[in-house]
N, C-alpha and C. Protein backbone atom coordinates (compact mmCIF):
# COMPACT_ATOMS: atom_id res chain seq x y z
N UNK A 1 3.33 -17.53 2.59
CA UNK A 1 3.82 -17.68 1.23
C UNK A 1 3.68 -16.37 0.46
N UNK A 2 2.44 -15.87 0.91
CA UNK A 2 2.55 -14.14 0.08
C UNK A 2 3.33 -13.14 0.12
N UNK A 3 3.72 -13.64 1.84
CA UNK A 3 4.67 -12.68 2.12
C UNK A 3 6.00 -12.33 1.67
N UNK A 4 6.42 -13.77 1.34
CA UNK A 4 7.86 -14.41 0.85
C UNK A 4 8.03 -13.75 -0.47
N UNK A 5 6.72 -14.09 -1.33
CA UNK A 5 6.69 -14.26 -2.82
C UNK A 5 6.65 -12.08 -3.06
N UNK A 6 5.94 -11.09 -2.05
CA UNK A 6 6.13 -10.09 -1.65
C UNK A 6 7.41 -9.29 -1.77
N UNK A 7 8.02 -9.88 -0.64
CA UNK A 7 9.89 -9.39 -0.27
C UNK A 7 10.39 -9.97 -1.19
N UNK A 8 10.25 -10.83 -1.84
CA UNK A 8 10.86 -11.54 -3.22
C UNK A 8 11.38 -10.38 -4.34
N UNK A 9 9.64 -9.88 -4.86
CA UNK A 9 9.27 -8.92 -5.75
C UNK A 9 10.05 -7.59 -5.54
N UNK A 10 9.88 -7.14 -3.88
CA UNK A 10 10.46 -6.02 -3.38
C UNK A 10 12.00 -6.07 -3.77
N UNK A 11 12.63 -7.41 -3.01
CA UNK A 11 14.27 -7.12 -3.31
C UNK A 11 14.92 -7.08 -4.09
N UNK A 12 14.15 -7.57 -5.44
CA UNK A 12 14.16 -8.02 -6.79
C UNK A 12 14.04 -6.64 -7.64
N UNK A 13 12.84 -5.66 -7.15
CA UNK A 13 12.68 -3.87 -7.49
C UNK A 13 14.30 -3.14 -7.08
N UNK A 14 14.14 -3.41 -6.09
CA UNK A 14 15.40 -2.13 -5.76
C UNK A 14 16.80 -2.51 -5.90
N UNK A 15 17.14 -3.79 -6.05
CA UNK A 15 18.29 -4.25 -6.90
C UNK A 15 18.15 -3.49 -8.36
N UNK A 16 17.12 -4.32 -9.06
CA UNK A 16 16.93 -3.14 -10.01
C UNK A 16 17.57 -2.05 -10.42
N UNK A 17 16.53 -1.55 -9.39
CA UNK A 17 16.95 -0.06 -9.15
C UNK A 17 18.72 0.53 -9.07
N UNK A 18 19.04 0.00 -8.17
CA UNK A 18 20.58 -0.04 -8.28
C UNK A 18 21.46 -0.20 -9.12
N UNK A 19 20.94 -1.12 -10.16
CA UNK A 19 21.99 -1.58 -11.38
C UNK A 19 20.91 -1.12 -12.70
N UNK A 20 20.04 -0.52 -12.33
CA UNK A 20 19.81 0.17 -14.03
C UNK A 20 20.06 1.44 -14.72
N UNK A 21 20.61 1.82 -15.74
CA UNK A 21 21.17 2.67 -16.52
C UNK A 21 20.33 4.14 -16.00
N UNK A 22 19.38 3.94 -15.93
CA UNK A 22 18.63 5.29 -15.80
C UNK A 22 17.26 5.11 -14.92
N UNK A 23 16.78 6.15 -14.38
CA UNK A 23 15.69 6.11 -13.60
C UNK A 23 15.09 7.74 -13.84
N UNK A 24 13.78 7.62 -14.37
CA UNK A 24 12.97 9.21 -14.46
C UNK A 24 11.84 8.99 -13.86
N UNK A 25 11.35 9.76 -13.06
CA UNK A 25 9.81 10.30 -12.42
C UNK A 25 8.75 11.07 -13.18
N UNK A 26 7.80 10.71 -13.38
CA UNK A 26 6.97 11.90 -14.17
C UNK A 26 5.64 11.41 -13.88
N UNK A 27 4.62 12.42 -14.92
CA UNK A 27 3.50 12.01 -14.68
C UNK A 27 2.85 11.74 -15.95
N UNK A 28 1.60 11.43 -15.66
CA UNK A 28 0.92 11.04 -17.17
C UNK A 28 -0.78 10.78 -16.77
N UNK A 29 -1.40 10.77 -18.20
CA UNK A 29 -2.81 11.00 -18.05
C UNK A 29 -3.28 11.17 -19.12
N UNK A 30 -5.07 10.91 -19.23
CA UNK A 30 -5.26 10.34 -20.14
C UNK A 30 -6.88 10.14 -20.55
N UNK A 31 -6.98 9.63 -21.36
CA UNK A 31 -8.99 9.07 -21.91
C UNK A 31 -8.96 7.87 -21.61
N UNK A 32 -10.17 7.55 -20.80
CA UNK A 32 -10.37 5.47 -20.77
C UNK A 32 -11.50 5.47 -21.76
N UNK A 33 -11.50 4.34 -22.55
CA UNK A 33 -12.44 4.34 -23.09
C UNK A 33 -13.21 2.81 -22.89
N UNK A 34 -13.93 2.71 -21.16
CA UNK A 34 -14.00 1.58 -20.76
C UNK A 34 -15.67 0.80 -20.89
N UNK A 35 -15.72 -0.53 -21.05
CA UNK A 35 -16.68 -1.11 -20.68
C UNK A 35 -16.47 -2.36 -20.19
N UNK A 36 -17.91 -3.41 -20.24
CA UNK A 36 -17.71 -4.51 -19.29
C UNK A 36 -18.27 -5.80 -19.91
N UNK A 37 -17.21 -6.41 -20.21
CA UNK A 37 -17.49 -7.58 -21.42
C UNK A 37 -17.98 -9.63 -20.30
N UNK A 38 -18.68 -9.54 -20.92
CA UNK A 38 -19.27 -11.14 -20.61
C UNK A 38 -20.34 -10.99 -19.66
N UNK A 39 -21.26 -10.02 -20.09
CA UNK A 39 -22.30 -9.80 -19.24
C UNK A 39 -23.71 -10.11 -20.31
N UNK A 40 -24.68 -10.64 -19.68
CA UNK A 40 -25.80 -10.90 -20.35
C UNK A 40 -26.52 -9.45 -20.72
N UNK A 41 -26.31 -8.74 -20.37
CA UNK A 41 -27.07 -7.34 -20.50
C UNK A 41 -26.45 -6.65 -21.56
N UNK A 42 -26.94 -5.78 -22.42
CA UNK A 42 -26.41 -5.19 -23.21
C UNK A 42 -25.50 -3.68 -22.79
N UNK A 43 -24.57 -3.71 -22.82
CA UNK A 43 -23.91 -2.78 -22.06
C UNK A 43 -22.92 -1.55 -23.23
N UNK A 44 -22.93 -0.38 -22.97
CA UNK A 44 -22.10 0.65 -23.73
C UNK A 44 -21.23 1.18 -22.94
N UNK A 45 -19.64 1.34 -24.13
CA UNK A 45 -18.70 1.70 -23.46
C UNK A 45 -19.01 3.07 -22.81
N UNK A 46 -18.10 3.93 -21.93
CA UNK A 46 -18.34 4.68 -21.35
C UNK A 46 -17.02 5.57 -21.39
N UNK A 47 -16.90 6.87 -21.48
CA UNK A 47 -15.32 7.47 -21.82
C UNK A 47 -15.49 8.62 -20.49
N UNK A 48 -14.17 8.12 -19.90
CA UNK A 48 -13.79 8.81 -18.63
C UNK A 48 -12.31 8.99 -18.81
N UNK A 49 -11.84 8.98 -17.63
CA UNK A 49 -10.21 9.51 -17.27
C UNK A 49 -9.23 8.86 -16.41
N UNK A 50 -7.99 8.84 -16.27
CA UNK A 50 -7.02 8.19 -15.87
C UNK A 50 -5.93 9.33 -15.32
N UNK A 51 -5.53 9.47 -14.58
CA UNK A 51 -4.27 9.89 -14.13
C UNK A 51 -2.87 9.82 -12.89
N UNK A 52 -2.03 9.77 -13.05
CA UNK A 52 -0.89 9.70 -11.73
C UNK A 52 0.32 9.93 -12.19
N UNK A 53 0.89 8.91 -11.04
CA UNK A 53 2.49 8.84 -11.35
C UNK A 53 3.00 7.82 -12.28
N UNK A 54 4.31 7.86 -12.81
CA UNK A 54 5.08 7.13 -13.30
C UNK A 54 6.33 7.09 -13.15
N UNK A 55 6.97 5.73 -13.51
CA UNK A 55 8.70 5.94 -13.29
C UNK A 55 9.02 4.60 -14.40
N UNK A 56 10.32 5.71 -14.74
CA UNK A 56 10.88 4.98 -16.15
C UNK A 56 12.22 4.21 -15.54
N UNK A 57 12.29 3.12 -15.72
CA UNK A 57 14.25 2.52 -15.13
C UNK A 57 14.30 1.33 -16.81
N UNK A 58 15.42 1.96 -16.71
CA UNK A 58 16.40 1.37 -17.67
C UNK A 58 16.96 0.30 -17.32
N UNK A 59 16.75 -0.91 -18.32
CA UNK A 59 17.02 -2.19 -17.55
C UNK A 59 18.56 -2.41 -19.01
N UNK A 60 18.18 -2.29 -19.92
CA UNK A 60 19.12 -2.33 -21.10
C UNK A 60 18.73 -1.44 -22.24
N UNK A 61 19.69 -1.74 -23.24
CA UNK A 61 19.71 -0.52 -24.35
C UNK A 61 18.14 -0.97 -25.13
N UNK A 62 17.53 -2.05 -24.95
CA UNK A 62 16.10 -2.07 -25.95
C UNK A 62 14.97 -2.21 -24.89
N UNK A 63 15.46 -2.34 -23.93
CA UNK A 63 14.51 -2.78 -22.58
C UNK A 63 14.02 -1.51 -21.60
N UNK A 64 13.03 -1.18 -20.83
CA UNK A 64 12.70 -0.55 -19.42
C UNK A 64 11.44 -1.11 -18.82
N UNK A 65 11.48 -0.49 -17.84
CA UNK A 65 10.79 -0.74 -16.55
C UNK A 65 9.48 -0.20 -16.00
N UNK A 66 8.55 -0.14 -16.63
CA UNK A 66 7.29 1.21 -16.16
C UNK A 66 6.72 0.94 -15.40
N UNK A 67 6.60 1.09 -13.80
CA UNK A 67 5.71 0.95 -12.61
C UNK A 67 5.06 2.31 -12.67
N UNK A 68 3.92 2.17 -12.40
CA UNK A 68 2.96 3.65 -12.45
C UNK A 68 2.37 3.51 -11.06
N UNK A 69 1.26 4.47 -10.54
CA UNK A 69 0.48 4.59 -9.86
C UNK A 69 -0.70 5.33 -10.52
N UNK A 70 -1.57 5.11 -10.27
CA UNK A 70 -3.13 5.51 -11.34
C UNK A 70 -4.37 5.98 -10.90
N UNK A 71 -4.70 7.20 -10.68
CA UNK A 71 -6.45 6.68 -10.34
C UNK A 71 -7.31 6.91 -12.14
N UNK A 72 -7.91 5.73 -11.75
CA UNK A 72 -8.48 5.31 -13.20
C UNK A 72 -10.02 5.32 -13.28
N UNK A 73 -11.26 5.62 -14.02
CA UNK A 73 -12.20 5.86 -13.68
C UNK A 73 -12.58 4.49 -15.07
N UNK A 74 -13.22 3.37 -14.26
CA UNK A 74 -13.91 2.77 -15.51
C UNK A 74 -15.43 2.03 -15.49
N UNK A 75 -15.89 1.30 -16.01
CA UNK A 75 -17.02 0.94 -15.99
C UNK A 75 -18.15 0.82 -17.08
N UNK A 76 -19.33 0.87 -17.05
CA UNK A 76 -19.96 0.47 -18.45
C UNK A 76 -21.71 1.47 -18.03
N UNK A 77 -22.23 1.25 -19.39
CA UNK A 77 -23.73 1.54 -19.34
C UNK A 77 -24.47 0.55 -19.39
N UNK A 78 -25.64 0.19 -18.79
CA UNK A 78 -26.45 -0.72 -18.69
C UNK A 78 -27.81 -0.29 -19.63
N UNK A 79 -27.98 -1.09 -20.68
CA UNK A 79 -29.47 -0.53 -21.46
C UNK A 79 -30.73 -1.84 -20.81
N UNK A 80 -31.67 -1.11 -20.25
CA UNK A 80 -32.69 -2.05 -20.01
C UNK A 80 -34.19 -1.64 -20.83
N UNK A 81 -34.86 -2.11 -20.87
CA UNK A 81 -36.65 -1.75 -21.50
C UNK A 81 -36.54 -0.86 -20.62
N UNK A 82 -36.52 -0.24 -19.93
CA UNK A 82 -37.05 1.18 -18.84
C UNK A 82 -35.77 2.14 -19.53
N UNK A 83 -34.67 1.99 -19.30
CA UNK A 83 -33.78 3.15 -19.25
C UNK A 83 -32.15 2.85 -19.53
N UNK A 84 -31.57 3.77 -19.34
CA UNK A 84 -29.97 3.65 -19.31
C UNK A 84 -29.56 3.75 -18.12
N UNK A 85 -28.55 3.15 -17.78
CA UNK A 85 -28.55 3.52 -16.54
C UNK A 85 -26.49 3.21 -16.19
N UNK A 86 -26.29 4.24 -15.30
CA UNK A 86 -24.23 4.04 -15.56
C UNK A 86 -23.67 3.53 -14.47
N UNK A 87 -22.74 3.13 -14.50
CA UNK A 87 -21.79 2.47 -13.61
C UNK A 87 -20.35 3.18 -14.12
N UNK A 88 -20.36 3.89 -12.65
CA UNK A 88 -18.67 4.45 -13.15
C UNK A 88 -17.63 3.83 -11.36
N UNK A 89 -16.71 3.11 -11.93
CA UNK A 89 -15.82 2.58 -10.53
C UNK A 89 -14.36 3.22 -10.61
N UNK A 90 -14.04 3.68 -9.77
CA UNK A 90 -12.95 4.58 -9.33
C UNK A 90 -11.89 3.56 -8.54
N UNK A 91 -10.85 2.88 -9.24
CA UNK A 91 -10.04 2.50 -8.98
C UNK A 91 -8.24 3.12 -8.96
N UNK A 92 -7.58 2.92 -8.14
CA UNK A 92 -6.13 3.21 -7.67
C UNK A 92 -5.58 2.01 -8.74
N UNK A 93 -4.76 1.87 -9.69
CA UNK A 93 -4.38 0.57 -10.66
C UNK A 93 -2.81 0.78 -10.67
N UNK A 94 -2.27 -0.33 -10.54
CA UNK A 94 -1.00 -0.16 -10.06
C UNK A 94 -0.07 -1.11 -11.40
N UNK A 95 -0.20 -0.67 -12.73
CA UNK A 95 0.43 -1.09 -13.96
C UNK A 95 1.69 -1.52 -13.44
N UNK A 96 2.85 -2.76 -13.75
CA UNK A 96 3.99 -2.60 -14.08
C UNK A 96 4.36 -3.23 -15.68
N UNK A 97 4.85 -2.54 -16.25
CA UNK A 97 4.68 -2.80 -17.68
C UNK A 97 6.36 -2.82 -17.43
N UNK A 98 6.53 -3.76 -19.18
CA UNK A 98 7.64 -4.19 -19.21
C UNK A 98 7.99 -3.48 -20.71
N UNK A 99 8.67 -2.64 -21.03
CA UNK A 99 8.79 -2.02 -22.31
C UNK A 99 9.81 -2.47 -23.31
N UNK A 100 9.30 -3.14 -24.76
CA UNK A 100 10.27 -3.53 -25.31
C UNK A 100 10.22 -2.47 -26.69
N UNK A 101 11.87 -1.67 -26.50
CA UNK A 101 12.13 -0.64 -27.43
C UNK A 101 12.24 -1.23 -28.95
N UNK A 102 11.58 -0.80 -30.24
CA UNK A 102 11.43 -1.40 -31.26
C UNK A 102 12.41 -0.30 -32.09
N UNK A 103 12.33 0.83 -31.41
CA UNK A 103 12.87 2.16 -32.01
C UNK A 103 13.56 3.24 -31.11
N UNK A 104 14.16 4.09 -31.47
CA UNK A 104 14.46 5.25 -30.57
C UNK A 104 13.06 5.35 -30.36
N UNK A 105 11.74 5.22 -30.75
CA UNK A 105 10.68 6.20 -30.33
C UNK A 105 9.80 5.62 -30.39
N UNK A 106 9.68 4.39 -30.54
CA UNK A 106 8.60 3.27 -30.26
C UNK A 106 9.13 2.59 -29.98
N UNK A 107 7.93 1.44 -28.55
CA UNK A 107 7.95 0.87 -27.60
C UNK A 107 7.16 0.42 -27.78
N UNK A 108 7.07 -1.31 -27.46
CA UNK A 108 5.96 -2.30 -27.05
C UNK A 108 5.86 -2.45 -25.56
N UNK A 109 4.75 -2.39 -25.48
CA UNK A 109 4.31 -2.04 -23.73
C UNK A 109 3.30 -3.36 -22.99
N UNK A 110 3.94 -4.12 -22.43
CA UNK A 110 2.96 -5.58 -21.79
C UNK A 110 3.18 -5.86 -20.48
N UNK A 111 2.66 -6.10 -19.48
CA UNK A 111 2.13 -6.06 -18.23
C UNK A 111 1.09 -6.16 -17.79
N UNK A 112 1.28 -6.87 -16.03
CA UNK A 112 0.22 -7.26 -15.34
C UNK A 112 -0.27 -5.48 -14.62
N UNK A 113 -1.42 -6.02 -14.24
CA UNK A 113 -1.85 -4.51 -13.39
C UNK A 113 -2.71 -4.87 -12.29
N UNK A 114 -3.02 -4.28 -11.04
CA UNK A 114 -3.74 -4.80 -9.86
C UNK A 114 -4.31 -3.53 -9.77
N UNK A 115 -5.24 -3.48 -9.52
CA UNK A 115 -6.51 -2.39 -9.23
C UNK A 115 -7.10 -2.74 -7.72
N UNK A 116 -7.49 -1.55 -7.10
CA UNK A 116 -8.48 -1.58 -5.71
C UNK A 116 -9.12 -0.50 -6.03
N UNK A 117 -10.57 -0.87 -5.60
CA UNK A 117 -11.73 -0.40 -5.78
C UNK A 117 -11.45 1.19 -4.66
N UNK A 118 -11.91 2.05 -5.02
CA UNK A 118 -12.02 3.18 -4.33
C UNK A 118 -13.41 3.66 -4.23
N UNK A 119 -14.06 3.81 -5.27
CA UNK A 119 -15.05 3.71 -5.33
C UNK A 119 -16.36 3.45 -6.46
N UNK A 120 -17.96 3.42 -6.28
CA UNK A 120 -18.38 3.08 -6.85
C UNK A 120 -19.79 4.04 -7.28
N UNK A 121 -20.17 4.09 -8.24
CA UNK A 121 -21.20 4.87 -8.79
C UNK A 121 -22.45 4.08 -9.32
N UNK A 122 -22.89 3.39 -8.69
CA UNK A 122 -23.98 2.20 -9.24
C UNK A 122 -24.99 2.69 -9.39
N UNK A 123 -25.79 3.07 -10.35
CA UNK A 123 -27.34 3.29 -10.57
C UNK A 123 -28.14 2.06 -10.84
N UNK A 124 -27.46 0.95 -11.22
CA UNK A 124 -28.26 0.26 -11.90
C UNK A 124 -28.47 -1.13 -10.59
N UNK A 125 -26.57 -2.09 -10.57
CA UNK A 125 -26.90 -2.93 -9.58
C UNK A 125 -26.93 -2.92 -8.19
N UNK A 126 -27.48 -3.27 -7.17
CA UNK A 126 -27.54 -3.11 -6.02
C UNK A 126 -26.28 -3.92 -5.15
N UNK A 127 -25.64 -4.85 -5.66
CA UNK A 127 -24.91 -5.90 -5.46
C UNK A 127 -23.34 -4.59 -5.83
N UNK A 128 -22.48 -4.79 -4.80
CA UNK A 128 -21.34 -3.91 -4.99
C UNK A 128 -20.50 -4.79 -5.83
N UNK A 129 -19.30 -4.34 -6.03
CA UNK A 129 -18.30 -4.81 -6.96
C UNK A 129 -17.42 -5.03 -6.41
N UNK A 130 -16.39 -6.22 -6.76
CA UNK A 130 -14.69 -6.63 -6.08
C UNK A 130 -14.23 -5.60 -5.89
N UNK A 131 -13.56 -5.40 -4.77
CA UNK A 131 -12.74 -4.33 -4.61
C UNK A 131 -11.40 -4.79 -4.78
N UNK A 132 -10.85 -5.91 -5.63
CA UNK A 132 -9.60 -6.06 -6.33
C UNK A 132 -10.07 -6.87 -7.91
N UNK A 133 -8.87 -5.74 -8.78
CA UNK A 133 -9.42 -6.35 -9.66
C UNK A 133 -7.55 -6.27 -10.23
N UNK A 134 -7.55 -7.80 -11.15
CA UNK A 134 -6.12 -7.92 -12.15
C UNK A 134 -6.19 -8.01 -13.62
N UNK A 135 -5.49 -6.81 -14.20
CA UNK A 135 -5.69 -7.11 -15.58
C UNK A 135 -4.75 -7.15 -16.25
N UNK A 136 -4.37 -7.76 -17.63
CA UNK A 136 -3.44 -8.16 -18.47
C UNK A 136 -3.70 -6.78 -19.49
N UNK A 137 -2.29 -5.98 -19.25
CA UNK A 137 -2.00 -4.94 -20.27
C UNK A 137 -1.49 -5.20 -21.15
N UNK A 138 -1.56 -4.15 -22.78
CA UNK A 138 -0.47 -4.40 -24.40
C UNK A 138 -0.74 -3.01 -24.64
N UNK A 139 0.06 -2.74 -25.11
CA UNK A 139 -0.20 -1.33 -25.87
C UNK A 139 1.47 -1.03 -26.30
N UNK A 140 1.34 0.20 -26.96
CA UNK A 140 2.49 0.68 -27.84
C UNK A 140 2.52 1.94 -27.12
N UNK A 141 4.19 2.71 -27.21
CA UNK A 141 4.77 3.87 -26.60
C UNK A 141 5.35 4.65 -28.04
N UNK A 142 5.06 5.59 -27.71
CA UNK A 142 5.70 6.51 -28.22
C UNK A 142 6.43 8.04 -28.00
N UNK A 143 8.16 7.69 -27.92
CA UNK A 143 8.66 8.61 -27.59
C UNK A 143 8.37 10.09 -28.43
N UNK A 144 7.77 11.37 -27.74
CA UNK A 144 8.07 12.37 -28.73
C UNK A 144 9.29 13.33 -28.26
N UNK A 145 9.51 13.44 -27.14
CA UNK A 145 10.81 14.06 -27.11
C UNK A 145 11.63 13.31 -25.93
N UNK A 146 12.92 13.70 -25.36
CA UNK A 146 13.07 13.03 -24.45
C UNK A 146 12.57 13.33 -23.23
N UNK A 147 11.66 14.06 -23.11
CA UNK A 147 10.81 13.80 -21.43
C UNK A 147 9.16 13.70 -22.03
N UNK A 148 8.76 14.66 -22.95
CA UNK A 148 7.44 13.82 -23.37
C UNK A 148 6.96 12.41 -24.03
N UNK A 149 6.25 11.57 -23.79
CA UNK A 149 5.63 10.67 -24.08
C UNK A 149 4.04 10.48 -24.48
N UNK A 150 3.77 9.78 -25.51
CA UNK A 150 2.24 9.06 -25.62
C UNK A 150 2.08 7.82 -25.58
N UNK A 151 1.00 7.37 -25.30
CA UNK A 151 0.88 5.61 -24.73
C UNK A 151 -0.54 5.60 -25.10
N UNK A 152 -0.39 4.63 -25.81
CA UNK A 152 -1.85 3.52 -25.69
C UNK A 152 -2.12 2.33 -25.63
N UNK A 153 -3.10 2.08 -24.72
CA UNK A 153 -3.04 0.61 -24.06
C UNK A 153 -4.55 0.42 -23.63
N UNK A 154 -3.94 -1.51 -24.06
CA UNK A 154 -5.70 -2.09 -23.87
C UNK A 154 -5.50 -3.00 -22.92
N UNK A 155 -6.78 -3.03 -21.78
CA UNK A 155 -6.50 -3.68 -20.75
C UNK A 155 -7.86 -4.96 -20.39
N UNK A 156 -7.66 -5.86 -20.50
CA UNK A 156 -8.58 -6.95 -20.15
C UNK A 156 -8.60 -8.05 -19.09
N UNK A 157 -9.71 -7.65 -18.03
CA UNK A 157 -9.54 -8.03 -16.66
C UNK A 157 -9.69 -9.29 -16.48
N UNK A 158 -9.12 -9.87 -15.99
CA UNK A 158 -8.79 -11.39 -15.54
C UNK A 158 -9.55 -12.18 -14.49
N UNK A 159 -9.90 -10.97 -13.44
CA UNK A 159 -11.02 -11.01 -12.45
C UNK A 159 -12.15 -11.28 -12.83
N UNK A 160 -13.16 -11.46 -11.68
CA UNK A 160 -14.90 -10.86 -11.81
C UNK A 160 -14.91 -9.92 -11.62
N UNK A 161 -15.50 -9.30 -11.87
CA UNK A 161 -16.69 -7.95 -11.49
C UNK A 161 -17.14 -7.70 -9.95
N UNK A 162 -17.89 -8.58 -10.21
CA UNK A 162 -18.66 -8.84 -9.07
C UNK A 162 -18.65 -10.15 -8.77
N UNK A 163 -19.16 -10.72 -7.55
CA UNK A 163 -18.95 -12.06 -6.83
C UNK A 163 -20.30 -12.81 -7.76
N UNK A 164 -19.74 -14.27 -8.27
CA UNK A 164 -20.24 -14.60 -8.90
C UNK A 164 -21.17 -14.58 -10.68
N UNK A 165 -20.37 -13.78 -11.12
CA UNK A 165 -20.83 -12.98 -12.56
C UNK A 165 -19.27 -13.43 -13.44
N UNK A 166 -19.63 -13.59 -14.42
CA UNK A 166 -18.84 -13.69 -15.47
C UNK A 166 -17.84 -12.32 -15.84
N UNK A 167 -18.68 -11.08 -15.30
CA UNK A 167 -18.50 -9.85 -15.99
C UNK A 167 -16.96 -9.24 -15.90
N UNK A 168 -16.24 -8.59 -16.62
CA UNK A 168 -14.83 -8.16 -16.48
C UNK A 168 -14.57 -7.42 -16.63
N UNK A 169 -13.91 -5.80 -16.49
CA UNK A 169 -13.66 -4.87 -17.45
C UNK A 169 -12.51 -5.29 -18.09
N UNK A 170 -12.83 -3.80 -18.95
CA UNK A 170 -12.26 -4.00 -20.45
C UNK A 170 -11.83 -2.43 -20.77
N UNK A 171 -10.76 -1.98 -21.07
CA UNK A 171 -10.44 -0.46 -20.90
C UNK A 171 -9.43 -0.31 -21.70
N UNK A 172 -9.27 0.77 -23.08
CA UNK A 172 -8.63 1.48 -23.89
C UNK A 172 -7.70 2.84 -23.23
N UNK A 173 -6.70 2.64 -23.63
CA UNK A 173 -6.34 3.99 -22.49
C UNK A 173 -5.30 4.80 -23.49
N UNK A 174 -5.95 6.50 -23.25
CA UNK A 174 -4.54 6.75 -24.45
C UNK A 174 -4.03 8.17 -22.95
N UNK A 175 -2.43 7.86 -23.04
CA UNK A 175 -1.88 8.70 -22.15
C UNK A 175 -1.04 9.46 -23.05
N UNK A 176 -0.74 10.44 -22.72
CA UNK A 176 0.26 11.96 -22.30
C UNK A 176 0.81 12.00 -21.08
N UNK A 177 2.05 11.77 -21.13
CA UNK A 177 3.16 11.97 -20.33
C UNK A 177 4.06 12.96 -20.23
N UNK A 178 5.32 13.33 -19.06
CA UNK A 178 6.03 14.15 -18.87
C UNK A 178 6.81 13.35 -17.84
N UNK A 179 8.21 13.09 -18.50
CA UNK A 179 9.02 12.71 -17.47
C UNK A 179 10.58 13.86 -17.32
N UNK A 180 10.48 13.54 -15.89
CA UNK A 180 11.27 15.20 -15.48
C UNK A 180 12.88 14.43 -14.97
């Protein structure tokens, strides 16, 4: 059934692709400003980095298409009676956002996103973390010229954390773009 629902998605992309007005490549990058919400511990956000690919397709005159590729750095601080202690996880996040044009130069930006764990920086728990994680994106675009772009977007994970924990990330993201 995954597979189906898979080639579904796939034949469904490059049709797309075929019948939309425009298609641009570029890149983009950025500040996370991430932490990790529904955890009993008292935890502080943590500000790291984001960067990859992107591609813009034109679906209609108020509409596009944003599939990215990402490596995204997020995670939280842990405060205990002894110390601080950080958690930084290095995920590949694979955004497809759906852009609804409000303006020549603003954009409402909403999409699912799938993340895999790459890696992990644990000082604090001993217990590793999902190495898939899905989160529900929103944020706003803003065209500044026609190949530069800025984006900001808030992302709240749908997943666990970890096996058996409530815990989720939670990540602010402001990008700078260049589409060529």
């Amino acid at each position: 059934m995954k597979k189906i629902i898979k080639n579904c998605f796939a034949i469904l992309f490059f049709i797309q692709i075929s019948y939309s007005q425009s298609v641009q490549l570029g890149i983009k990058a950025g500040a996370n400003y991430a932490n990790v919400k529904g955890s009993n511990l008292k935890t502080s956000p943590i500000v790291n980095y984001h960067a990859g690919l992107v591609a813009k397709i034109g679906i209609s005159k108020g509409l596009s298409f944003q599939p990215e590729l990402l490596y995204s750095t997020q995670g939280a601080s842990y405060e205990t009676a002894l110390s601080e202690y950080k958690n930084e996880l290095g995920y590949i996040n694979i955004p497809v956002m759906l852009q609804i044009h409000l303006s020549k130069s603003i954009s409402l930006d909403m999409g699912p996103q799938v993340g895999f764990l790459l890696n992990e920086k644990n000082n604090f728990d001993v217990q590793k973390s999902n190495t898939f994680d899905f989160t529900a994106n929103a944020g706003l675009g803003l065209k500044i010229t026609n190949s530069i772009f800025a984006q900001a977007r808030y992302g709240i994970g749908l997943t666990e954390l970890k096996p058996d924990t409530e815990n989720k990330n939670t990540v602010l993201q402001l990008s700078l773009g260049i589409l060529f």
